[in-house]
C-alpha atoms as a PDB file:
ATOM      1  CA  UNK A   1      72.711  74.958  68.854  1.00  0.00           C
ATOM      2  CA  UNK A   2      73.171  77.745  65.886  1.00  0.00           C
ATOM      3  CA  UNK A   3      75.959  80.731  66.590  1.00  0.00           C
ATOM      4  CA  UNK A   4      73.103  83.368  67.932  1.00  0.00           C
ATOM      5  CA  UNK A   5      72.198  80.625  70.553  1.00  0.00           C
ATOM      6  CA  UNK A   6      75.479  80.027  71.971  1.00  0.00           C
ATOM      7  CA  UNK A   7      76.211  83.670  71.692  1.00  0.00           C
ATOM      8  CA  UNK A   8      72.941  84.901  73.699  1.00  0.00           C
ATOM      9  CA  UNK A   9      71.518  81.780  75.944  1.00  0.00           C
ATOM     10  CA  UNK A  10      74.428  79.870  76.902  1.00  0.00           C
ATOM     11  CA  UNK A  11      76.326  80.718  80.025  1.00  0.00           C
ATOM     12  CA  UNK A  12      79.570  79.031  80.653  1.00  0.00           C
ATOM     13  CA  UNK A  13      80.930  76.706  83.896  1.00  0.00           C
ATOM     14  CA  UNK A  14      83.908  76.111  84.402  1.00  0.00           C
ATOM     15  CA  UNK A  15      85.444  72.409  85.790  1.00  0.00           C
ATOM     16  CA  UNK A  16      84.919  72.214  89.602  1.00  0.00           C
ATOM     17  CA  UNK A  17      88.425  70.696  90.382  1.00  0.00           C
ATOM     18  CA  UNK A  18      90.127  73.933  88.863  1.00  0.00           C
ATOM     19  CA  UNK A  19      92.478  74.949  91.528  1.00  0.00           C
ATOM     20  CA  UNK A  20      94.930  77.623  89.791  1.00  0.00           C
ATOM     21  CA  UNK A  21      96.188  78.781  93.554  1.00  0.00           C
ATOM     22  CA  UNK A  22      97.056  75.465  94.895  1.00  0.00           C
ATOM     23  CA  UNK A  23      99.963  75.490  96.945  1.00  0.00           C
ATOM     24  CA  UNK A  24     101.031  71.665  95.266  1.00  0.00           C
ATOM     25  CA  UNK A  25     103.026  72.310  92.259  1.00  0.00           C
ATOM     26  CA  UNK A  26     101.751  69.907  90.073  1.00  0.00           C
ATOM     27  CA  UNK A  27      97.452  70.877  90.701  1.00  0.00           C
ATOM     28  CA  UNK A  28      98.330  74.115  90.492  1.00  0.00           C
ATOM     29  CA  UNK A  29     100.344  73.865  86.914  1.00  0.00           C
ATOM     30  CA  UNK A  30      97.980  70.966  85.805  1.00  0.00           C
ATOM     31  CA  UNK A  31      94.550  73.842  86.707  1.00  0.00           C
ATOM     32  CA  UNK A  32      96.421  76.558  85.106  1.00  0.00           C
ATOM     33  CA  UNK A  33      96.631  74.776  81.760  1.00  0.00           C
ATOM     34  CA  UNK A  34      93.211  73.728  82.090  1.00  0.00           C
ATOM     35  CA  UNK A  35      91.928  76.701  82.672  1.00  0.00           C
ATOM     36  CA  UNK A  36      93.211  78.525  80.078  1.00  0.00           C
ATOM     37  CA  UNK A  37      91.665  75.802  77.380  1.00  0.00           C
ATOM     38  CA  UNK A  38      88.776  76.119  79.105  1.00  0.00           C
ATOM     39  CA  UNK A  39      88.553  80.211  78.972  1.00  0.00           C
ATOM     40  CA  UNK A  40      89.682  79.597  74.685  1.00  0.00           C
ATOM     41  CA  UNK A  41      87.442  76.740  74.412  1.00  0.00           C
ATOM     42  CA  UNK A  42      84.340  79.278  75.992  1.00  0.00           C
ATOM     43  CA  UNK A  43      85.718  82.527  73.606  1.00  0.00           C
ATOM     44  CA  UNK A  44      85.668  79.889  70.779  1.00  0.00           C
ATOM     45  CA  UNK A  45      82.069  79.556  71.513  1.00  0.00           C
ATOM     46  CA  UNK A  46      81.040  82.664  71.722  1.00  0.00           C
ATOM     47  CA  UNK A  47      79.450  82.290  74.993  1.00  0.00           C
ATOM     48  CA  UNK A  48      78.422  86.026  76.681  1.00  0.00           C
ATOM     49  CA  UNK A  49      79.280  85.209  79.753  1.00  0.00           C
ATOM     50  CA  UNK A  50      81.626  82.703  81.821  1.00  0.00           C
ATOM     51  CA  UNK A  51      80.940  82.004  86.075  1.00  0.00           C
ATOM     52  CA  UNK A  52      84.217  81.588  87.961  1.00  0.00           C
ATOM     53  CA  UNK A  53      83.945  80.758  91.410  1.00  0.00           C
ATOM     54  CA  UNK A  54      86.194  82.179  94.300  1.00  0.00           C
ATOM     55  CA  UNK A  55      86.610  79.139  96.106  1.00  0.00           C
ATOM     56  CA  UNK A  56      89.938  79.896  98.211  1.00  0.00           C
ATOM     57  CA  UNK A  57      91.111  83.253  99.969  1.00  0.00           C
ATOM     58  CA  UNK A  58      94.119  83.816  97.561  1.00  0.00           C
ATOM     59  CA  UNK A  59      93.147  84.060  94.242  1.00  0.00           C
ATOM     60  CA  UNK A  60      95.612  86.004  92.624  1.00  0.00           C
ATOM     61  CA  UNK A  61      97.333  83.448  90.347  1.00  0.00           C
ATOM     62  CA  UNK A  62      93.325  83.104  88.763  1.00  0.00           C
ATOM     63  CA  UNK A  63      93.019  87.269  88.851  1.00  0.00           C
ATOM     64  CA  UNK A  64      96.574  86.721  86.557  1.00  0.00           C
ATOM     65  CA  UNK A  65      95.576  83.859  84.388  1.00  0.00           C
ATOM     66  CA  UNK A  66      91.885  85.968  83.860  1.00  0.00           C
ATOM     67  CA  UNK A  67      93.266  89.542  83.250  1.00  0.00           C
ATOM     68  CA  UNK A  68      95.815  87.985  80.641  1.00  0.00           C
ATOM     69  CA  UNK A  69      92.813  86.233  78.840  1.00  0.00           C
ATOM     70  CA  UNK A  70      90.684  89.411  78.370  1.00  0.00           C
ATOM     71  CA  UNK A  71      93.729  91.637  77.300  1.00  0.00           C
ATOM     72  CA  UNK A  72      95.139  89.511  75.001  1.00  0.00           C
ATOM     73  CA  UNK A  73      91.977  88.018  73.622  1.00  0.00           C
ATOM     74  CA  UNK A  74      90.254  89.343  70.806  1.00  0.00           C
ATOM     75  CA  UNK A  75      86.615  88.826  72.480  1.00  0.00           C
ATOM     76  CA  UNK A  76      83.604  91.245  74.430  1.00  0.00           C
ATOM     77  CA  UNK A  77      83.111  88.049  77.124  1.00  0.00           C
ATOM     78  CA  UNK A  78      81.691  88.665  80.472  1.00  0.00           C
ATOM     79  CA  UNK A  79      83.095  86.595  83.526  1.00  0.00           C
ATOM     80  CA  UNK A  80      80.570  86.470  86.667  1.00  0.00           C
ATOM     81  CA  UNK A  81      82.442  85.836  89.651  1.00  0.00           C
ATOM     82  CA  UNK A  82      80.396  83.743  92.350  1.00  0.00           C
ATOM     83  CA  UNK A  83      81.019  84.481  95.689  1.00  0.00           C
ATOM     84  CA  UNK A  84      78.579  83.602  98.477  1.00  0.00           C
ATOM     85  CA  UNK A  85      76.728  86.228 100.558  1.00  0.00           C
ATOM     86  CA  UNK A  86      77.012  84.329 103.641  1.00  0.00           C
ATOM     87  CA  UNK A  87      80.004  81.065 103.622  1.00  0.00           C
ATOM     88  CA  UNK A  88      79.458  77.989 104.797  1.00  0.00           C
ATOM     89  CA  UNK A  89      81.708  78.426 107.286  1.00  0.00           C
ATOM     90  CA  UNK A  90      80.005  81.254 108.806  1.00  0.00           C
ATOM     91  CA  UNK A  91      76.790  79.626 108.828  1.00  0.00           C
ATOM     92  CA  UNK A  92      78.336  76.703 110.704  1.00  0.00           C
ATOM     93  CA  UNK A  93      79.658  79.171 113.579  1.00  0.00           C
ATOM     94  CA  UNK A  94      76.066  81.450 113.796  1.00  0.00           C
ATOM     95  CA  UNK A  95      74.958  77.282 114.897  1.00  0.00           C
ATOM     96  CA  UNK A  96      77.652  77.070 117.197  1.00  0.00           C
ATOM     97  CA  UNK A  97      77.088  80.727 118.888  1.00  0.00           C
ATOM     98  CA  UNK A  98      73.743  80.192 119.201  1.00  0.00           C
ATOM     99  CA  UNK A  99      74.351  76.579 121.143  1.00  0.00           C
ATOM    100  CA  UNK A 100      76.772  78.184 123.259  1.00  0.00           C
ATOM    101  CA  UNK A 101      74.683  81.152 124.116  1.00  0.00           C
ATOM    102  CA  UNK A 102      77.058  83.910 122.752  1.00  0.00           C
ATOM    103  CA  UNK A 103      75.885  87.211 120.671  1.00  0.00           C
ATOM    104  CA  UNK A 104      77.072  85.290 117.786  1.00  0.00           C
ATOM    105  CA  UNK A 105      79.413  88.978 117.619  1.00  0.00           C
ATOM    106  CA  UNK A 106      82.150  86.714 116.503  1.00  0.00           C
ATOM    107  CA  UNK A 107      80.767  85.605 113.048  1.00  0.00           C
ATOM    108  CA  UNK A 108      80.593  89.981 112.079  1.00  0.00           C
ATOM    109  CA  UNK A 109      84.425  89.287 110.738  1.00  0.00           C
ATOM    110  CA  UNK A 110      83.441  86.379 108.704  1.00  0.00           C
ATOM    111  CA  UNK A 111      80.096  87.935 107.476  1.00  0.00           C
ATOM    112  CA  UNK A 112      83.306  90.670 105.931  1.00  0.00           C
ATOM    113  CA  UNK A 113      85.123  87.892 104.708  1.00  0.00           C
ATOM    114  CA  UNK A 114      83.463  86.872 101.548  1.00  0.00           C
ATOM    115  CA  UNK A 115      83.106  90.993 100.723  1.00  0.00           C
ATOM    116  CA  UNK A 116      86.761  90.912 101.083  1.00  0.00           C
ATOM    117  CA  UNK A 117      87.490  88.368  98.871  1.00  0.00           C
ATOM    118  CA  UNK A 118      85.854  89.457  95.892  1.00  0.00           C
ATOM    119  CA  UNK A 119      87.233  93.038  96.497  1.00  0.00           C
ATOM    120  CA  UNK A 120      90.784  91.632  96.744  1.00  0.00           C
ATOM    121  CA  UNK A 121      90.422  89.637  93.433  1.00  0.00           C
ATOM    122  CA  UNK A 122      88.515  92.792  91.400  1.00  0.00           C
ATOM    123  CA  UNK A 123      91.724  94.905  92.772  1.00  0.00           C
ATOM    124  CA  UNK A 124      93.850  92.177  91.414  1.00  0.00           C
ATOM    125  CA  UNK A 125      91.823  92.548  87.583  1.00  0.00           C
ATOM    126  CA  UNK A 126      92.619  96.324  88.123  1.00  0.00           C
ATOM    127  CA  UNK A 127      88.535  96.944  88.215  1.00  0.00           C
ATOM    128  CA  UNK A 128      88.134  95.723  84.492  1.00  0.00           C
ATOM    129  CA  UNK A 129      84.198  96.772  83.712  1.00  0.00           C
ATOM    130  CA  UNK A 130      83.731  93.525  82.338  1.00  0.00           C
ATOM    131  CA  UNK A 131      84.561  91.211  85.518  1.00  0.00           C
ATOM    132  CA  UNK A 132      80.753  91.222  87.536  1.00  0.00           C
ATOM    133  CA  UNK A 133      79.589  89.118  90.268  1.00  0.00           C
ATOM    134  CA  UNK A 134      77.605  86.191  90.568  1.00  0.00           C
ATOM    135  CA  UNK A 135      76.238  86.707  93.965  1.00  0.00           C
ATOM    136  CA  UNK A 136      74.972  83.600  95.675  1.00  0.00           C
ATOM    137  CA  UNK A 137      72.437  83.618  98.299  1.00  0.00           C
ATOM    138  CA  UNK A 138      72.543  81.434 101.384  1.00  0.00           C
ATOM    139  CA  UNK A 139      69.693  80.234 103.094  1.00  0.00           C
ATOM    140  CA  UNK A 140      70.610  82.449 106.429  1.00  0.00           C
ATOM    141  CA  UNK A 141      70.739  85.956 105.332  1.00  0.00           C
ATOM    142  CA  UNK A 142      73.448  88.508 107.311  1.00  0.00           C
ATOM    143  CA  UNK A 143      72.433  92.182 108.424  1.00  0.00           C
ATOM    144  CA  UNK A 144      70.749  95.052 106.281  1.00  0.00           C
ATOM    145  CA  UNK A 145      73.997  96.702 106.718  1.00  0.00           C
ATOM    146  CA  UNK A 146      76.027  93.861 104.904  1.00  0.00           C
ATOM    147  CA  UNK A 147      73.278  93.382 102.059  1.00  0.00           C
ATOM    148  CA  UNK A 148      73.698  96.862 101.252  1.00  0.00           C
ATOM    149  CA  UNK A 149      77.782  96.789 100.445  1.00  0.00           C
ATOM    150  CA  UNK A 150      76.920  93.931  98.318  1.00  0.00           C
ATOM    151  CA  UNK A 151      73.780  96.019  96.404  1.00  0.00           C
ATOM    152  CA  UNK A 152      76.047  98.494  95.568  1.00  0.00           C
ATOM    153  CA  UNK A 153      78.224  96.054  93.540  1.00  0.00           C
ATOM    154  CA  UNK A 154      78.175  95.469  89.945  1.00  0.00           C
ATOM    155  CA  UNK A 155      75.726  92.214  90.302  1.00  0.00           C
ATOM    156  CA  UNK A 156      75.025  90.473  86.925  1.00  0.00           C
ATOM    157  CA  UNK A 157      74.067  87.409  88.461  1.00  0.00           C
ATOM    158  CA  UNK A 158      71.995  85.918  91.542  1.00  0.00           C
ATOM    159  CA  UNK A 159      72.748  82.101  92.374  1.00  0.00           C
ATOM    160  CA  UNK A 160      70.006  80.416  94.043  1.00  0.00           C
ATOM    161  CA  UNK A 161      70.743  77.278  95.575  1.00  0.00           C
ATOM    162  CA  UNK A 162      67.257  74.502  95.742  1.00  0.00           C
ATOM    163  CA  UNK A 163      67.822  74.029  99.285  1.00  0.00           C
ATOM    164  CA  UNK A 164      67.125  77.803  99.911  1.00  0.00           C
ATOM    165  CA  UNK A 165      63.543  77.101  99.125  1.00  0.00           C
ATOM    166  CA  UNK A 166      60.814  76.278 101.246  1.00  0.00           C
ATOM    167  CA  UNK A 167      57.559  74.333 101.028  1.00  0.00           C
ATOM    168  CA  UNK A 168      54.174  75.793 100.645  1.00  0.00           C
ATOM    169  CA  UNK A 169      50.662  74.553 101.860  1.00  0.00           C
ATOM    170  CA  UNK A 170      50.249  73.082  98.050  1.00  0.00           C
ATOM    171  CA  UNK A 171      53.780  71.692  97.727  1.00  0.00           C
ATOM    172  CA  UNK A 172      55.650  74.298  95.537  1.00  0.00           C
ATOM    173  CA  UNK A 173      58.845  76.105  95.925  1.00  0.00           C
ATOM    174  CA  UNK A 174      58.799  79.413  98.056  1.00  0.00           C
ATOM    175  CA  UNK A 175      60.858  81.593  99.444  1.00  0.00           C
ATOM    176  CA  UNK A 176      60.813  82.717 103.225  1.00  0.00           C
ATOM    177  CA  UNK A 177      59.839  86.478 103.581  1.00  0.00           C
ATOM    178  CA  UNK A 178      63.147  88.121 103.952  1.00  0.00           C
ATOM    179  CA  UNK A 179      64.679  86.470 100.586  1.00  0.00           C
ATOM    180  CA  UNK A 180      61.379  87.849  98.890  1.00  0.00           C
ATOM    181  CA  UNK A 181      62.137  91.297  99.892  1.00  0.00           C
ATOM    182  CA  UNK A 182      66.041  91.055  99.162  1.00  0.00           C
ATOM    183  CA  UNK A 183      64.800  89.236  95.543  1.00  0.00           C
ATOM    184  CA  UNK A 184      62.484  92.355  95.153  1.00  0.00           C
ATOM    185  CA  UNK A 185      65.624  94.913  95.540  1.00  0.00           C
ATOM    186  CA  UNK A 186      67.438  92.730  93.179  1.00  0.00           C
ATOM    187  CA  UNK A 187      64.937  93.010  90.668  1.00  0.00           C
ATOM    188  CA  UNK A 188      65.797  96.329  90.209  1.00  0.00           C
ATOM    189  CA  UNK A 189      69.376  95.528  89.182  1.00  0.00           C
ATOM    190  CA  UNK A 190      68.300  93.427  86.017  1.00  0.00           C
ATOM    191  CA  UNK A 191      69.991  90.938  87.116  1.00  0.00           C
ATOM    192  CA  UNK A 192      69.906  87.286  85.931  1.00  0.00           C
ATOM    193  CA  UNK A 193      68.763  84.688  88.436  1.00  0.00           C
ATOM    194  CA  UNK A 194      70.333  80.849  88.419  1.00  0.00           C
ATOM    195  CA  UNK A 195      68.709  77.737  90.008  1.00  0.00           C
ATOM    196  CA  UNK A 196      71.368  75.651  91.565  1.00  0.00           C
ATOM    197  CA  UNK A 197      71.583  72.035  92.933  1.00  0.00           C
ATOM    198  CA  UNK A 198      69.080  69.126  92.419  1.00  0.00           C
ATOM    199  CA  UNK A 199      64.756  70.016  93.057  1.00  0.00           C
ATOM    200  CA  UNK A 200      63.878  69.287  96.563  1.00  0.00           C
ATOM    201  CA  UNK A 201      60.601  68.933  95.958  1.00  0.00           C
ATOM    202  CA  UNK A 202      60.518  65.351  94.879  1.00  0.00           C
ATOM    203  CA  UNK A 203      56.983  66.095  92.531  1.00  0.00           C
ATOM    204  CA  UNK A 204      58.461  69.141  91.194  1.00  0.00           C
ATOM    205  CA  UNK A 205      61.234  69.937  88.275  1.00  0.00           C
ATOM    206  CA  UNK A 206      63.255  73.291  88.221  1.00  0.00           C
ATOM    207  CA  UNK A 207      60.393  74.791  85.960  1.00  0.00           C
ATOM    208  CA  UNK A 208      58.262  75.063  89.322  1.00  0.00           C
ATOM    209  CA  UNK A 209      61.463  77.270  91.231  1.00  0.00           C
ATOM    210  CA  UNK A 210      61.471  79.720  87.866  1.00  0.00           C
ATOM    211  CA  UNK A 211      57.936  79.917  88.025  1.00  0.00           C
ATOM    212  CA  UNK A 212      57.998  80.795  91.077  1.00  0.00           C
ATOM    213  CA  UNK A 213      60.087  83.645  90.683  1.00  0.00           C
ATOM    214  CA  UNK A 214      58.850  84.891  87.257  1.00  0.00           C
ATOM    215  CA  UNK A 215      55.422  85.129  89.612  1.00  0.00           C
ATOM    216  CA  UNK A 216      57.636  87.130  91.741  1.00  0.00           C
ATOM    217  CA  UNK A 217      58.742  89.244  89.225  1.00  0.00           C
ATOM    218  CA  UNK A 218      55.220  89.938  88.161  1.00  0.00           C
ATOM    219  CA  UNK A 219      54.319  91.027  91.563  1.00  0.00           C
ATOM    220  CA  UNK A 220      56.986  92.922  92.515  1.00  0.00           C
ATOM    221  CA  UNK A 221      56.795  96.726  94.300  1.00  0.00           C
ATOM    222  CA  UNK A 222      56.101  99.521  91.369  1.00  0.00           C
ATOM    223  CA  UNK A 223      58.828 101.562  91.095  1.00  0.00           C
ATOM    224  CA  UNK A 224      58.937 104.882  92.864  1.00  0.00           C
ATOM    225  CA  UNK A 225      59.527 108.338  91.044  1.00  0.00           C
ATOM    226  CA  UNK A 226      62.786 108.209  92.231  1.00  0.00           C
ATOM    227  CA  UNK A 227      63.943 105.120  90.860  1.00  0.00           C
ATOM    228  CA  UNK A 228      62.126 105.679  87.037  1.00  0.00           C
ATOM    229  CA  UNK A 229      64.419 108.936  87.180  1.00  0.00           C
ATOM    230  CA  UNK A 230      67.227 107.471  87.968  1.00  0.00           C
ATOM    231  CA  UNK A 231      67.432 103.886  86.404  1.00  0.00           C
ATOM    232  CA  UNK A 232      70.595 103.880  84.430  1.00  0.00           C
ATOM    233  CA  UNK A 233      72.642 106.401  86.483  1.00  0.00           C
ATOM    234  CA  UNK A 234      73.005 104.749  89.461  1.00  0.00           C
ATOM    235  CA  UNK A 235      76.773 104.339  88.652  1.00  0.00           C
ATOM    236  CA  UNK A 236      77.672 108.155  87.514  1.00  0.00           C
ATOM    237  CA  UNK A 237      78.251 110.348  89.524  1.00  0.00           C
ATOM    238  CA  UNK A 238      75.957 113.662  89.482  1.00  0.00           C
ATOM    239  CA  UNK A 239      77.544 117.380  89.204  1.00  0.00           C
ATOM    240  CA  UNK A 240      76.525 118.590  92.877  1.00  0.00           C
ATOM    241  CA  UNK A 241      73.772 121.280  92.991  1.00  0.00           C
ATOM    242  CA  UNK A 242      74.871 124.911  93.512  1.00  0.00           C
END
C-alpha cells in the first residue's frame, strides 16, 4: 500500500494476548513493552485510527501507557475503544434468569457494567477528544433506556459480530428488527461499521454482510427537520432562549 492508503483505509488491531493490567509481573511488563511498539509501530504507519479493546475491569495501567503515547507523540491518531453493549457474561445470566423463572432484575447491574468501564477508563485519559468508542453490538440487545447512555457517547465505530446475523428466505445475511432500528439511529452518527468473526453463511463471503448494510443505509428513515438543523451541534451546548 502507498502512504495515502495506510493513512485513510487502514485501521489498526492490536495483539489479542496484550494484557497491560495483569496482576503477574512478568505478562504485565512483557504487554506493556509490547504495547508500546505496537502503538509506535501503528504512528509509524500513519494509520488514522487504532481499536483497543477493554477486556478487564481495571484498565488503568493501559489508560497510562495510552495517555503517555498521545502526549508525547508527535501524531493526530485516533484510538477506538471497543467495549461491548451487552457482555458475555450478562448474556449468560439473562439464560439463567429466564430458566429459573426470575425477572431477570439481577442482570440491570451488569447491563451498567460495561457503561462503567469505558467511563472509568475515558476519566482515566482525562476525556482526551481523540479517545472514541468502538461500540460492539451483541446479539441480545438491553433496554431503550441503556441504548440511549451509549447514543449519547462519542461513537466512531460499530462492531458487528457474524453471529449477530440471521438468515433470510434466500440465504443472505439479515438483521432481526430491533438491530435494524438501533443500526438506523446509528446511521445518523456517521459512524463506521466493522464485520467481525468468520461468515456464517457457508455460500456467502463478508461482501454479502456489507451489502447488506450499505442496502440498509440506502433505505434508511429521511431525516426530520430537526435533525438537518441540528447535524453537527449535537455536542455544543446552545445559549438558552430568553
Amino acid at each position: 500500500l502507498c502512504v495515502a492508503d495506510w493513512g485513510s483505509l487502514v485501521v489498526g488491531k492490536l495483539s489479542p494476548w496484550l494484557q497491560p493490567d495483569s496482576e503477574v509481573e512478568y505478562v504485565r511488563k512483557n504487554s506493556e513493552a509490547a504495547l508500546i511498539q505496537e502503538l509506535n509501530f501503528t504512528a509509524y504507519l500513519s494509520l488514522p485510527a487504532v481499536v483497543i479493546p477493554l477486556t478487564q475491569a481495571d484498565n488503568s495501567n493501559l489508560a497510562h501507557i495510552l495517555i503517555n503515547h498521545i502526549q508525547k507523540g508527535h501524531h493526530s491518531q485516533a484510538f477506538w475503544i471497543r467495549v461491548p453493549l451487552v457482555s458475555a457474561a450478562d448474556e449468560v445470566d439473562e439464560v439463567v434468569d429466564d430458566d429459573d423463572g426470575s425477572d431477570g432484575s439481577g442482570g440491570a447491574g451488569g447491563k451498567a457494567a460495561t457503561f462503567a468501564r469505558w467511563n472509568s477508563f475515558r476519566s482515566l485519559c482525562d476525556y482526551n477528544k481523540r479517545i472514541s468508542l468502538a461500540l460492539e453490538l451483541s446479539a441480545d440487545l438491553p433496554s431503550e433506556e441503556v441504548i440511549q447512555k451509549w447514543l449519547g457517547e462519542p461513537i466512531k465505530a460499530v462492531v458487528l459480530h457474524t453471529s449477530t446475523f440471521l438468515t433470510n428466505k434466500k440465504g443472505f445475511p439479515v438483521l432481526a428488527q430491533a438491530h435494524q432500528l438501533l443500526v438506523f439511529r446509528l446511521f445518523k452518527l456517521d459512524v463506521q461499521f466493522i464485520i467481525s468473526g468468520m461468515s456464517c453463511h457457508s455460500d456467502k463471503e463478508l461482501r454479502a454482510y456489507i451489502q447488506y448494510l450499505q442496502h440498509l443505509s440506502q433505505h434508511r428513515p429521511p431525516p426530520s427537520n430537526y435533525d438537518i438543523f441540528s447535524k453537527g451541534y449535537e455536542d455544543y451546548l446552545q445559549c438558552p432562549l430568553q
